[in-house]
N, C-alpha and C. Protein backbone atom coordinates (compact mmCIF):
# COMPACT_ATOMS: atom_id res chain seq x y z
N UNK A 1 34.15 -21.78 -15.87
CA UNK A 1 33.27 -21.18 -16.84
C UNK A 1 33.69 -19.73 -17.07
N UNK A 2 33.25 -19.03 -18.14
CA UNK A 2 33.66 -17.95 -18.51
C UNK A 2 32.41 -17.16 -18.53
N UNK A 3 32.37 -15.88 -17.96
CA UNK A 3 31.35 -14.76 -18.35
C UNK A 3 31.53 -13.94 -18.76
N UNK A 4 30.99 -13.39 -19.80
CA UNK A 4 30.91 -12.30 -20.61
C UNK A 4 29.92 -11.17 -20.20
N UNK A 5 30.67 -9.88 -19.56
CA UNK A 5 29.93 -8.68 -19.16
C UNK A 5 30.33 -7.62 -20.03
N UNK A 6 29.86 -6.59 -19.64
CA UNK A 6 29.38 -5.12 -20.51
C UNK A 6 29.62 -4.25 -19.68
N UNK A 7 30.33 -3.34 -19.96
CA UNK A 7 30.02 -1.95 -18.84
C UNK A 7 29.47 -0.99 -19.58
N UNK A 8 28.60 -0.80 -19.01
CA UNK A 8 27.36 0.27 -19.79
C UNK A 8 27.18 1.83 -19.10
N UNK A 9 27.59 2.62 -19.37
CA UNK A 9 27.43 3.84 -18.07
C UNK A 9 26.25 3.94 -17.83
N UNK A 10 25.53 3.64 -18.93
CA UNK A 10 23.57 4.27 -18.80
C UNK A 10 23.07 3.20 -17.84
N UNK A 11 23.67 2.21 -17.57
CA UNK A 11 23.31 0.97 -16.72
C UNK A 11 23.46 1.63 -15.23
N UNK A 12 24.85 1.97 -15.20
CA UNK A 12 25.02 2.33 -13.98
C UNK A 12 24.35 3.68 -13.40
N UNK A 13 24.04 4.64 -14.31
CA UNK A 13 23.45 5.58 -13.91
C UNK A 13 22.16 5.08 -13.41
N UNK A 14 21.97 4.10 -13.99
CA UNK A 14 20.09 3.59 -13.14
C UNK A 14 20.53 2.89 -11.98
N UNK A 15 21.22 2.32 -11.44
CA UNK A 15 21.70 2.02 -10.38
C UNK A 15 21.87 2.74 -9.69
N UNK A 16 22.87 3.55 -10.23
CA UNK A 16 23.43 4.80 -9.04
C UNK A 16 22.10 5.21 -8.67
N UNK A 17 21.37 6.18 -9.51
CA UNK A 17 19.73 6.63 -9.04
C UNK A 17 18.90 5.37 -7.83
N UNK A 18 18.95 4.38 -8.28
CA UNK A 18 18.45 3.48 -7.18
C UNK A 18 19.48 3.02 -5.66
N UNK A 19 20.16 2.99 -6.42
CA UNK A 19 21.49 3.20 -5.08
C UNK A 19 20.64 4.62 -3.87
N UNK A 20 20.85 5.61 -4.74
CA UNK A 20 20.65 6.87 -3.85
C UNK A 20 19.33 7.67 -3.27
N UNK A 21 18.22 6.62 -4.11
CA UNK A 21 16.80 6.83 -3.83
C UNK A 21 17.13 5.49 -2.56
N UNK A 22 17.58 4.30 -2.72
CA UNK A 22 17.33 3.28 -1.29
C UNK A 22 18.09 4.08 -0.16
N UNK A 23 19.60 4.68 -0.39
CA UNK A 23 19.71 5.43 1.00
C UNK A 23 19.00 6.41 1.49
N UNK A 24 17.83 7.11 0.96
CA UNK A 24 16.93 7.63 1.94
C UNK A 24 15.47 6.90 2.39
N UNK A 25 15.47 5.87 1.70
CA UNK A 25 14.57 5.01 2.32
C UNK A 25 14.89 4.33 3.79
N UNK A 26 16.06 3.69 3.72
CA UNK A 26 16.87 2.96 4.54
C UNK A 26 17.22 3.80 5.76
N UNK A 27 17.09 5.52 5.53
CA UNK A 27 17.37 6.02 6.70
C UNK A 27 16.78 5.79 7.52
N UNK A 28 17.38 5.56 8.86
CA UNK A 28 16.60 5.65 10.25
C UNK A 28 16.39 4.52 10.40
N UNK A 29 16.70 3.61 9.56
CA UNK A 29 16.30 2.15 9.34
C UNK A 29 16.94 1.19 9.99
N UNK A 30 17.84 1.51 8.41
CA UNK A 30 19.54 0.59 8.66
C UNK A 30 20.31 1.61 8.03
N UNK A 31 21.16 2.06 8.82
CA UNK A 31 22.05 3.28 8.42
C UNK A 31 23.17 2.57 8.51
N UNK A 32 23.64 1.86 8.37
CA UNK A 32 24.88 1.44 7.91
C UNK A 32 24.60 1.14 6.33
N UNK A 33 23.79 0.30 5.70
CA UNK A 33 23.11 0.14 4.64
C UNK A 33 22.73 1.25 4.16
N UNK A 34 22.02 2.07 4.47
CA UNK A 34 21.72 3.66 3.53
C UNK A 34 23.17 3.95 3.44
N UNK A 35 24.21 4.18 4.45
CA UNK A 35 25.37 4.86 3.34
C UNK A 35 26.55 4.04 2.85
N UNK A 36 26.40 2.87 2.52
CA UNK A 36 26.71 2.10 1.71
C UNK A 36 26.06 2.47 0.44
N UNK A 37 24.92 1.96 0.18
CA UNK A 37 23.78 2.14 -1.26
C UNK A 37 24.36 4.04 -1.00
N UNK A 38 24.53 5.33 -0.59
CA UNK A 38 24.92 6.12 -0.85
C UNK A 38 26.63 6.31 -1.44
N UNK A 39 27.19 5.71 -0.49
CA UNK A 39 28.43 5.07 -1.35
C UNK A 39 28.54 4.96 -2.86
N UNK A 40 28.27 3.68 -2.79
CA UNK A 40 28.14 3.47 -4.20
C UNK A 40 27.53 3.96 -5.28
N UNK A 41 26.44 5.02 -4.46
CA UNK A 41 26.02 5.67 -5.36
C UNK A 41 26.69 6.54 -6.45
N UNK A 42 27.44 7.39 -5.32
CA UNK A 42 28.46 8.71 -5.97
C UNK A 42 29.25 7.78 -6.54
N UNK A 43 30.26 6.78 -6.53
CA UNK A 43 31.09 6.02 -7.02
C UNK A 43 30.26 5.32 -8.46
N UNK A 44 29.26 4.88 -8.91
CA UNK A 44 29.05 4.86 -9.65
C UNK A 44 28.68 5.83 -10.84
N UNK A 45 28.23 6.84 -10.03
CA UNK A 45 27.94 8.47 -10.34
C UNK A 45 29.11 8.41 -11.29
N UNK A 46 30.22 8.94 -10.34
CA UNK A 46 31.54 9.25 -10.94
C UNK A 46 31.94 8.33 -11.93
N UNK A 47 31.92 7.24 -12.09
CA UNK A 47 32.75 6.13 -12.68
C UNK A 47 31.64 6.40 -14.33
N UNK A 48 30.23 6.36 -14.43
CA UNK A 48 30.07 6.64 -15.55
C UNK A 48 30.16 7.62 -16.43
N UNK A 49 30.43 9.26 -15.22
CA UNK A 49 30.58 10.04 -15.67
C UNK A 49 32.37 9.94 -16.71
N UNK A 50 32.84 9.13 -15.60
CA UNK A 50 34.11 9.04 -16.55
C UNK A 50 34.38 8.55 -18.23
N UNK A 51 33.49 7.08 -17.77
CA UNK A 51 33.45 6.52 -19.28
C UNK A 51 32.65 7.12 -20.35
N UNK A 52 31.38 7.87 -19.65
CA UNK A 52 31.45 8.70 -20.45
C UNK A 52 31.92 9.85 -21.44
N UNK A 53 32.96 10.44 -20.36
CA UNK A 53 33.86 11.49 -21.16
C UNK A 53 34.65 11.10 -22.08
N UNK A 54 35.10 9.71 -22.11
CA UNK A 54 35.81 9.34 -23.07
C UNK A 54 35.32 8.38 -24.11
N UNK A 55 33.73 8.78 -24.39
CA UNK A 55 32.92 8.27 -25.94
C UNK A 55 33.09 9.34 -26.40
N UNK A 56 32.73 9.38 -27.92
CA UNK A 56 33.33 10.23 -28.83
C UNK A 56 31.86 10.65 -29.33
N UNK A 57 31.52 11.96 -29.90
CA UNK A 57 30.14 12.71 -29.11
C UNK A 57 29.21 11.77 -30.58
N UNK A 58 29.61 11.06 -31.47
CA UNK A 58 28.59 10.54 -31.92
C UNK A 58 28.04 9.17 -31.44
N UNK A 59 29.04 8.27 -30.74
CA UNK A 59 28.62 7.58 -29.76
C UNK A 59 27.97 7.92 -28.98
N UNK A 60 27.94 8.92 -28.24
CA UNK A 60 27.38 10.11 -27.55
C UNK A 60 25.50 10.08 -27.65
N UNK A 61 25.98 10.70 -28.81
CA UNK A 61 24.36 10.55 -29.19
C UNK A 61 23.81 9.66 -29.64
N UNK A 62 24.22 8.70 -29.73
CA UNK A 62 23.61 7.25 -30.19
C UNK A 62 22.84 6.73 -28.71
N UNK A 63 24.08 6.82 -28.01
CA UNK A 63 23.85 6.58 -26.07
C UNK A 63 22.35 7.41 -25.82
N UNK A 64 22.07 8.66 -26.08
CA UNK A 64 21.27 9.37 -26.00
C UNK A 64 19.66 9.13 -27.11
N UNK A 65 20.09 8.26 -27.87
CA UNK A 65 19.16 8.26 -28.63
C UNK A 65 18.25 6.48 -28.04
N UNK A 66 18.79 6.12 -27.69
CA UNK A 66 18.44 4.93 -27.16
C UNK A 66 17.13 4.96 -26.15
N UNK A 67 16.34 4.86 -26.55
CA UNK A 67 14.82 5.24 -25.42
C UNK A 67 14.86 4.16 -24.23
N UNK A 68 14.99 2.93 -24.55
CA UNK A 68 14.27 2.43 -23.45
C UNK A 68 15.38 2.33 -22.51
N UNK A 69 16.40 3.06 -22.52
CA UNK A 69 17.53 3.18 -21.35
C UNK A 69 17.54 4.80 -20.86
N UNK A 70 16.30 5.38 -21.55
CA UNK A 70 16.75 6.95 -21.17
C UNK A 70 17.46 7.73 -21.59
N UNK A 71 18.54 7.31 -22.41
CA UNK A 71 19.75 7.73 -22.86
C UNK A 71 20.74 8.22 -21.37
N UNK A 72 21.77 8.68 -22.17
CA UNK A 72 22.98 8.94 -20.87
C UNK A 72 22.50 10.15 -20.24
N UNK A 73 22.27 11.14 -20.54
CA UNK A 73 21.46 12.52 -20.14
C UNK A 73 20.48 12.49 -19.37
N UNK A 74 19.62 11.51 -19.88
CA UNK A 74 18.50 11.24 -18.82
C UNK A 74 18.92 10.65 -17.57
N UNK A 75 19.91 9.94 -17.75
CA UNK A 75 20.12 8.73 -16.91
C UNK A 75 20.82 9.98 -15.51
N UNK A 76 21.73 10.54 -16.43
CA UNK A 76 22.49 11.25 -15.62
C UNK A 76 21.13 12.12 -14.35
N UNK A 77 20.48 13.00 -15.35
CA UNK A 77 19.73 14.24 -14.60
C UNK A 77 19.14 13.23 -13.80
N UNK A 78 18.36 11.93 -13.19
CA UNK A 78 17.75 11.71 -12.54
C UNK A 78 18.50 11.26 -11.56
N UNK A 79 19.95 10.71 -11.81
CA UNK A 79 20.90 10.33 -10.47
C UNK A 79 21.14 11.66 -9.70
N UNK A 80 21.55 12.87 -10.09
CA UNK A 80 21.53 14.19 -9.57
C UNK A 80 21.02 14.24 -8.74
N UNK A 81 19.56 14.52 -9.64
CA UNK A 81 18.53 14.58 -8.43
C UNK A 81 18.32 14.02 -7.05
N UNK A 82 18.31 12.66 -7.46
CA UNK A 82 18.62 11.31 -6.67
C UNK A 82 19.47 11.99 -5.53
N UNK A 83 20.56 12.21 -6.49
CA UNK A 83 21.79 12.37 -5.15
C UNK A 83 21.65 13.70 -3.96
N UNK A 84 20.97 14.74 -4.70
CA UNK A 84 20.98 15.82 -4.30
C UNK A 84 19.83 15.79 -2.84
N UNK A 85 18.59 14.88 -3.38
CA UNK A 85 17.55 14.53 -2.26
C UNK A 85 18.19 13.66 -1.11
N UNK A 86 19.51 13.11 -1.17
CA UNK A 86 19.85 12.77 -0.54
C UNK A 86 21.25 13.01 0.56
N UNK A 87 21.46 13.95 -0.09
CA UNK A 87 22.10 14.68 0.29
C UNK A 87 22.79 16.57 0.70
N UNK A 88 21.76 16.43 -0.34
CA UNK A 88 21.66 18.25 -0.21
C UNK A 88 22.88 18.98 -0.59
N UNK A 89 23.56 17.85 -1.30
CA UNK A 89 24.86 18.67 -1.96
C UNK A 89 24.29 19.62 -3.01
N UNK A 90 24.76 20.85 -3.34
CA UNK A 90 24.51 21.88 -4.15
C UNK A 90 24.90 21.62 -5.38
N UNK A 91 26.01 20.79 -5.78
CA UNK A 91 26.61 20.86 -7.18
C UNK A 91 25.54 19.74 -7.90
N UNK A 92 24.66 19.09 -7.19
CA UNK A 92 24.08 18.04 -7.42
C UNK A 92 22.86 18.53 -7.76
N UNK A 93 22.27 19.38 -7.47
CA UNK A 93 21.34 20.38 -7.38
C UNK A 93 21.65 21.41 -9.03
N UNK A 94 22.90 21.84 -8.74
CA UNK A 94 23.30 22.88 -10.00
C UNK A 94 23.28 21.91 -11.30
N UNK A 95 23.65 20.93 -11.54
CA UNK A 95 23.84 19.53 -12.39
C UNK A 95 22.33 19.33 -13.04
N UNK A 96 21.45 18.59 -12.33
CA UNK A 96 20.36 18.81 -12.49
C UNK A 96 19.46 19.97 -12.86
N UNK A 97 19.65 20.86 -12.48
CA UNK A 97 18.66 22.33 -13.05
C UNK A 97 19.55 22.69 -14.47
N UNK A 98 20.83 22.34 -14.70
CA UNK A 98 21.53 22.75 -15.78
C UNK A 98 20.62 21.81 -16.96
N UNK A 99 20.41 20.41 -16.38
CA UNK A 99 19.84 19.65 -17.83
C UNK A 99 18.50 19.63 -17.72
N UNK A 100 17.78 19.56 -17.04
CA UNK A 100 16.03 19.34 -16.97
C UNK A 100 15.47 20.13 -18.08
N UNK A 101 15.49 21.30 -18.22
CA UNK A 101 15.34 22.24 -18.69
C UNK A 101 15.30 22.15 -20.44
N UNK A 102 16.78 21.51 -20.45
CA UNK A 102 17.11 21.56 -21.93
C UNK A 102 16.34 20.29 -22.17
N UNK A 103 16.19 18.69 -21.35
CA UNK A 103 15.56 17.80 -21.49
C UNK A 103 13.72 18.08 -21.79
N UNK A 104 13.47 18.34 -21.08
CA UNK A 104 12.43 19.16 -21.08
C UNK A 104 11.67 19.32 -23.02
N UNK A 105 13.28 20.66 -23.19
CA UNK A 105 12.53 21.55 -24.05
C UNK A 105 13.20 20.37 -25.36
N UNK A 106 13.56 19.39 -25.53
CA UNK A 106 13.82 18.08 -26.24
C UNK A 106 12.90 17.62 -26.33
N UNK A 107 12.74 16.49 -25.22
CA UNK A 107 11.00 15.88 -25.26
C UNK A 107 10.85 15.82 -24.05
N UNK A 108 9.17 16.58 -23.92
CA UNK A 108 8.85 16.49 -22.75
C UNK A 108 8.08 15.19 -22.23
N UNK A 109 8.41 14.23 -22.83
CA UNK A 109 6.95 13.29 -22.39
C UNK A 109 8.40 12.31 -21.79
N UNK A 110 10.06 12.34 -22.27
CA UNK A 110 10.65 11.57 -21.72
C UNK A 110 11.19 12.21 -20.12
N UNK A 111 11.19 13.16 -20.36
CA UNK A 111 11.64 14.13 -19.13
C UNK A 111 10.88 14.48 -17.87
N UNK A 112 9.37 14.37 -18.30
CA UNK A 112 8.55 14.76 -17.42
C UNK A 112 8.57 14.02 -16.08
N UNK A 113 9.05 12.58 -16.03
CA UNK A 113 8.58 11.68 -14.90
C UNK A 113 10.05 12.45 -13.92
N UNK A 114 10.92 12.66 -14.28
CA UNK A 114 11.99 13.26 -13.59
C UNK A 114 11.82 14.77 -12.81
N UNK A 115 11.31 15.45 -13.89
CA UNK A 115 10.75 16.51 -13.65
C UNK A 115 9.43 16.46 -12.34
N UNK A 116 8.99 15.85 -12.58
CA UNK A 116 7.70 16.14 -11.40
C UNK A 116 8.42 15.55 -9.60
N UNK A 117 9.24 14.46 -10.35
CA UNK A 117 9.86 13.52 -9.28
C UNK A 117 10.97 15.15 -8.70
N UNK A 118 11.41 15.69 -9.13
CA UNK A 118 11.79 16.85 -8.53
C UNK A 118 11.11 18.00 -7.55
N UNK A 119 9.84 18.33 -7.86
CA UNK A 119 9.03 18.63 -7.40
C UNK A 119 9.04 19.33 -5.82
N UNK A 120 9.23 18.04 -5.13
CA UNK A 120 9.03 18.18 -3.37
C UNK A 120 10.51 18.64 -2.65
N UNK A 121 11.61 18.50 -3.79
CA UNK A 121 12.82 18.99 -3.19
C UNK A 121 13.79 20.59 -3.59
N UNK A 122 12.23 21.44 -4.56
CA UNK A 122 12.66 22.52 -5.17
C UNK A 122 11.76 23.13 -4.41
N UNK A 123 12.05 24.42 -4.88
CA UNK A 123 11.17 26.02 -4.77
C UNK A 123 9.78 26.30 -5.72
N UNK A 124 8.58 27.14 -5.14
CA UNK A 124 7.74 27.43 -5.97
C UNK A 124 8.40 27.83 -7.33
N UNK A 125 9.64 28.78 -7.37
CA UNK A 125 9.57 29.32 -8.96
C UNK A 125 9.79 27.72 -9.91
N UNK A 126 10.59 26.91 -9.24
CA UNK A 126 10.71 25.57 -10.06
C UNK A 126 9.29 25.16 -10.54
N UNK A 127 8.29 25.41 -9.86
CA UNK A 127 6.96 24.50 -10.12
C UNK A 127 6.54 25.68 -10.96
N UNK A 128 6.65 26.73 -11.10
CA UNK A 128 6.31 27.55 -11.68
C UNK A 128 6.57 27.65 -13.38
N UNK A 129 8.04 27.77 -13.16
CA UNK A 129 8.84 27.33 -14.18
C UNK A 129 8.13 26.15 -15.19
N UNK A 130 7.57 24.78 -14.46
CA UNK A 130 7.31 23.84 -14.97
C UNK A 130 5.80 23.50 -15.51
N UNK A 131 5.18 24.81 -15.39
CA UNK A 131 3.78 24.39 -15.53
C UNK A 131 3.43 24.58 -17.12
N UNK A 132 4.29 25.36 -17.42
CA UNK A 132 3.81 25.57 -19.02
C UNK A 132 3.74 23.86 -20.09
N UNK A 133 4.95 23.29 -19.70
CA UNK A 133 5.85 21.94 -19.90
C UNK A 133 4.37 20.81 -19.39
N UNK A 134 4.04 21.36 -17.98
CA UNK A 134 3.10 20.21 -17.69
C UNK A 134 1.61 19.89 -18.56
N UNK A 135 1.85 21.71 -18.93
CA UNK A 135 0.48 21.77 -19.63
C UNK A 135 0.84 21.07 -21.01
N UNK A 136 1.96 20.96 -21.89
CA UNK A 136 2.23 20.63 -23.33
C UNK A 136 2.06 19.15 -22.60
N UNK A 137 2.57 18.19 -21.31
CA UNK A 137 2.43 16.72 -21.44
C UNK A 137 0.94 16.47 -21.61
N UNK A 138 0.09 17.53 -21.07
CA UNK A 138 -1.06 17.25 -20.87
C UNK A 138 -1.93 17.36 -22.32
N UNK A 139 -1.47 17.52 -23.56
CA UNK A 139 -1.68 17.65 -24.66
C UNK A 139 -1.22 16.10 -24.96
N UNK A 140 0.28 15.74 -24.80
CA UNK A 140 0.62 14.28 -24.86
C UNK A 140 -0.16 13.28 -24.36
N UNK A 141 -1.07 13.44 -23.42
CA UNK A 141 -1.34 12.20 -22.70
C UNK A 141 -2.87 12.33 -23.71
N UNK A 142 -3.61 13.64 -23.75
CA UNK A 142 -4.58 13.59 -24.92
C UNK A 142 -4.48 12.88 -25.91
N UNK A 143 -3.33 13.08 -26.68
CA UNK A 143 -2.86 12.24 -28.25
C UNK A 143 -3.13 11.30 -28.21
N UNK A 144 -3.13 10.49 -26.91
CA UNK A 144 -3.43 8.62 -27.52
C UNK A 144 -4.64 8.24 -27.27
N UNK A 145 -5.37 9.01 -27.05
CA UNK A 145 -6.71 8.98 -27.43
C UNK A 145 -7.29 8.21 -28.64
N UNK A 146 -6.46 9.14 -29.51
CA UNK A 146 -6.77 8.72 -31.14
C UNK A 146 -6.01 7.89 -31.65
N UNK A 147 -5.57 7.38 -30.63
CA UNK A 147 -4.11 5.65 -31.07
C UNK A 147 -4.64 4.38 -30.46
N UNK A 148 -5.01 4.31 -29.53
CA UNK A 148 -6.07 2.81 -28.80
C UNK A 148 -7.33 3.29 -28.05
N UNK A 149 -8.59 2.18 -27.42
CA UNK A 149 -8.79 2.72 -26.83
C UNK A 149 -8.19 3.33 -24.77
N UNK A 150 -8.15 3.07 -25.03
CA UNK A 150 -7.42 3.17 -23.52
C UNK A 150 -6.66 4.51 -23.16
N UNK A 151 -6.70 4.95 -24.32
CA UNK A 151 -5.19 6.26 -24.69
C UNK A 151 -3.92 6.08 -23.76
N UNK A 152 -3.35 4.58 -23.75
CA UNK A 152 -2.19 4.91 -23.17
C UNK A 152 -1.30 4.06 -24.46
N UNK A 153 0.32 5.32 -24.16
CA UNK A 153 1.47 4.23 -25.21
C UNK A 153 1.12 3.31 -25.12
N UNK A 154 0.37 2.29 -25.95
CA UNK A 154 1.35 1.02 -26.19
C UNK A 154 1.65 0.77 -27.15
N UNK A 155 3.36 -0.02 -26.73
CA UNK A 155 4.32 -0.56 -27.21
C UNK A 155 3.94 -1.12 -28.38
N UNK A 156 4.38 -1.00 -29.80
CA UNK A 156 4.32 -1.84 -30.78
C UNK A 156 5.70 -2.61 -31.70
N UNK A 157 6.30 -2.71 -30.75
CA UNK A 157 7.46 -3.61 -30.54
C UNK A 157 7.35 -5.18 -30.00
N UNK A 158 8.04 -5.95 -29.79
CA UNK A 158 8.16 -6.98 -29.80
C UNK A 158 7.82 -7.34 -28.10
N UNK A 159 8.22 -5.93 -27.19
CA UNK A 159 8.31 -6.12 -26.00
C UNK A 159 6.81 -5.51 -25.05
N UNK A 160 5.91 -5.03 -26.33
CA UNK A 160 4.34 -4.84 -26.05
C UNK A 160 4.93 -3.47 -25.03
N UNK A 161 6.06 -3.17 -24.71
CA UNK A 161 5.84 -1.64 -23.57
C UNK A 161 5.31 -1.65 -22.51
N UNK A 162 5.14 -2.97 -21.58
CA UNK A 162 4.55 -2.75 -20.51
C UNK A 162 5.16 -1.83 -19.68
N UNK A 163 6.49 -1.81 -19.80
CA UNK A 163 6.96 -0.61 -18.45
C UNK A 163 6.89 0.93 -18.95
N UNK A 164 6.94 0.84 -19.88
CA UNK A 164 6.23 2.25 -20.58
C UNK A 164 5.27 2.84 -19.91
N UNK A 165 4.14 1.77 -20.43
CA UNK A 165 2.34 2.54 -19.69
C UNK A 165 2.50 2.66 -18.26
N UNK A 166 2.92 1.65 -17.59
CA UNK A 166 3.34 1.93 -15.85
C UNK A 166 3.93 3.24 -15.92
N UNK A 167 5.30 3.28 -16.23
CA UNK A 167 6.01 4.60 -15.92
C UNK A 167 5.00 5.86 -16.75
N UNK A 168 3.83 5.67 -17.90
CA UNK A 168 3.32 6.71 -18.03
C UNK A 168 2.19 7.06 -16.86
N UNK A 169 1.51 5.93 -16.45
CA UNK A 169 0.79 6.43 -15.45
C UNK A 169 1.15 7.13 -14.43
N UNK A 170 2.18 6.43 -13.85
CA UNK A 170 2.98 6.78 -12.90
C UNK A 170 3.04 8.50 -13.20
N UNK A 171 3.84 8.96 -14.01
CA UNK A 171 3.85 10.29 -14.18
C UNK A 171 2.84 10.97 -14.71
N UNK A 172 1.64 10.83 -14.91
CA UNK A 172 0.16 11.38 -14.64
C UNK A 172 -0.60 11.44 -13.77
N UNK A 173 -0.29 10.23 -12.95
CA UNK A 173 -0.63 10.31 -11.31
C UNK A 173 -0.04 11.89 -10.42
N UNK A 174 1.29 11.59 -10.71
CA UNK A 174 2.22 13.02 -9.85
C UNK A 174 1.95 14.13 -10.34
N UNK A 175 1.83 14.36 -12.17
CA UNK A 175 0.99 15.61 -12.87
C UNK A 175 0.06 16.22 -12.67
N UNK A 176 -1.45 14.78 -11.69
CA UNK A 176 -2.01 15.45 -11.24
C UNK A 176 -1.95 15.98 -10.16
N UNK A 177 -1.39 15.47 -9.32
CA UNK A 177 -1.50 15.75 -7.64
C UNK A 177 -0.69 17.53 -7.68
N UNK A 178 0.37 17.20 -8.80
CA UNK A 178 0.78 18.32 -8.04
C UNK A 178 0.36 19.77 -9.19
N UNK A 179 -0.31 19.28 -10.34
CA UNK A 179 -0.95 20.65 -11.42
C UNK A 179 -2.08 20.34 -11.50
N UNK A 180 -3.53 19.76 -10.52
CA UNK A 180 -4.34 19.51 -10.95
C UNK A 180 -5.32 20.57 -11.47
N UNK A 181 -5.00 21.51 -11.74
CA UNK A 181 -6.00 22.20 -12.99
C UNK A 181 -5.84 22.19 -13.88
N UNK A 182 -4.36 21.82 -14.57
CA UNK A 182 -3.87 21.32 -15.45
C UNK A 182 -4.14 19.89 -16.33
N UNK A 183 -4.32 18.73 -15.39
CA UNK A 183 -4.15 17.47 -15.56
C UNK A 183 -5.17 16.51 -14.64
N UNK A 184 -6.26 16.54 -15.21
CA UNK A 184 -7.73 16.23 -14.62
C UNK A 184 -7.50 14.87 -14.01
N UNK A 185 -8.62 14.65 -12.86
CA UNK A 185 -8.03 13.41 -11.65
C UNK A 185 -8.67 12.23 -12.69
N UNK A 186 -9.41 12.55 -13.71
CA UNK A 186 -10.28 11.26 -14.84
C UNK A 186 -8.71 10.64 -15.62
N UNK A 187 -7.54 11.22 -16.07
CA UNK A 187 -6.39 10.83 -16.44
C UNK A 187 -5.78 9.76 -16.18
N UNK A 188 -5.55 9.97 -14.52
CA UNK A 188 -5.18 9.23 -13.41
C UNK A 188 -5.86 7.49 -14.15
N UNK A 189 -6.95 7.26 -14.64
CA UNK A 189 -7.46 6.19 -14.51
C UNK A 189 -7.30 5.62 -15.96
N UNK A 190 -6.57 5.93 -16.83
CA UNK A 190 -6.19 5.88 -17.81
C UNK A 190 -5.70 4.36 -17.97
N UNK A 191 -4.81 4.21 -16.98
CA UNK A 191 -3.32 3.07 -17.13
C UNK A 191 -4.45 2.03 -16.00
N UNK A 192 -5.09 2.52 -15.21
CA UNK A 192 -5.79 1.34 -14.20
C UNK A 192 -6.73 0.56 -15.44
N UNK A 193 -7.60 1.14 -16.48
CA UNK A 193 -8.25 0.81 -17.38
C UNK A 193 -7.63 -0.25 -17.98
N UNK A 194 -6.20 0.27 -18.31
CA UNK A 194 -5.30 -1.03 -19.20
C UNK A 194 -5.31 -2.28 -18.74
N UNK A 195 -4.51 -1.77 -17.58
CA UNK A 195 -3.97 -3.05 -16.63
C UNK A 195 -5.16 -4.24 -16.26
N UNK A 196 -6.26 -3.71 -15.59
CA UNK A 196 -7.29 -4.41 -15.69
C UNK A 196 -7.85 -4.75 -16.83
N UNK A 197 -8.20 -4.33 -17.76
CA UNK A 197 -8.76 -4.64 -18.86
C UNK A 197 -10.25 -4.20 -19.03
N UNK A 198 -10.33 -3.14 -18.13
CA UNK A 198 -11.62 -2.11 -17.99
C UNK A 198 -11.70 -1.62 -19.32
N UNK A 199 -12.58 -1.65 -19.96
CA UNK A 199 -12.73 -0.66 -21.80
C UNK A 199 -13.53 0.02 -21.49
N UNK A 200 -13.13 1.27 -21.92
CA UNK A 200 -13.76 2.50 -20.81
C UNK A 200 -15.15 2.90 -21.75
């Protein structure tokens, strides 16, 4: 039989990120297994960074324009991170603070779940830095108020967005814990409303 595959860098960048988030789970665990999944992490790291360099920058931004993969930028800044929590390499660290920022000041409602997920492995000025940003998501998560009741995205695509509203809760949960004067603990219950089918 014959199979037909794809090499996708934005694919692998979500791998790599899960690659390098399981080797610090796995520590202390099974450490032969954490630096394997770290292995492959950087190796996939590298390998999309390659194929990337050689798309041509309107491919580029097509890659980037693609939401429900994150685009390549996204994909990239959260393996960084990834890698950097797991290792404490600096260039991994410098990589990441180079794009958040500009992601960020793009759209913050795609950037934010990365952003907060950074959080526990930076400095106060980082959280500092980030509160203005937390306060504009906190305007975002208002907006869908006046779009369902429930006020969370949903999907009006073919694929209804369930991993959407998860990953939005998800990053309103961490918005609050870690800006809660910012991002009220009533938020938090936003996406539990959905899922159950609570009509608030």
């Amino acid at each position: 039989s014959i199979a037909f595959t794809t090499r996708d860098p934005r694919l692998d960048l979500r791998a790599a990120t899960m690659f390098a988030a399981a080797s610090r789970a796995l520590e202390g665990y099974n450490d032969d297994l954490a630096m394997r999944a770290l292995l492959q992490s950087k190796r996939l790291t590298r390998e999309a960074t390659e194929l990337l360099a050689k798309k041509k920058p309107a491919d580029r931004q097509m890659d980037d324009d693609v939401s429900w993969l994150g685009g390549a930028e996204q994909g990239d800044m959260a393996t960084n991170l990834h890698l950097y929590a797991a290792t404490k390499e600096k260039h991994y660290l410098d990589r990441f603070e180079h794009q958040i920022w500009k992601a960020l000041d793009r759209n913050v409602s795609h950037a934010m779940q990365t952003a907060l997920d950074a959080v526990p492995y930076m400095d106060e000025a980082y959280k500092q830095k980030l509160r203005p940003y937390v306060a504009k998501y906190d305007e975002y998560i208002k907006n869908f108020d006046t779009q369902n009741p429930y006020g969370v995205p949903i999907g009006l695509g073919n694929w209804a967005g369930v991993n959407a509203v998860l990953n939005f809760g998800i990053t309103v949960n961490y918005a609050h814990i870690y800006y809660p004067d910012i991002v009220s603990k009533d938020e938090v219950y936003r996406v539990a409303n959905w899922l159950y089918g609570r009509h608030p």
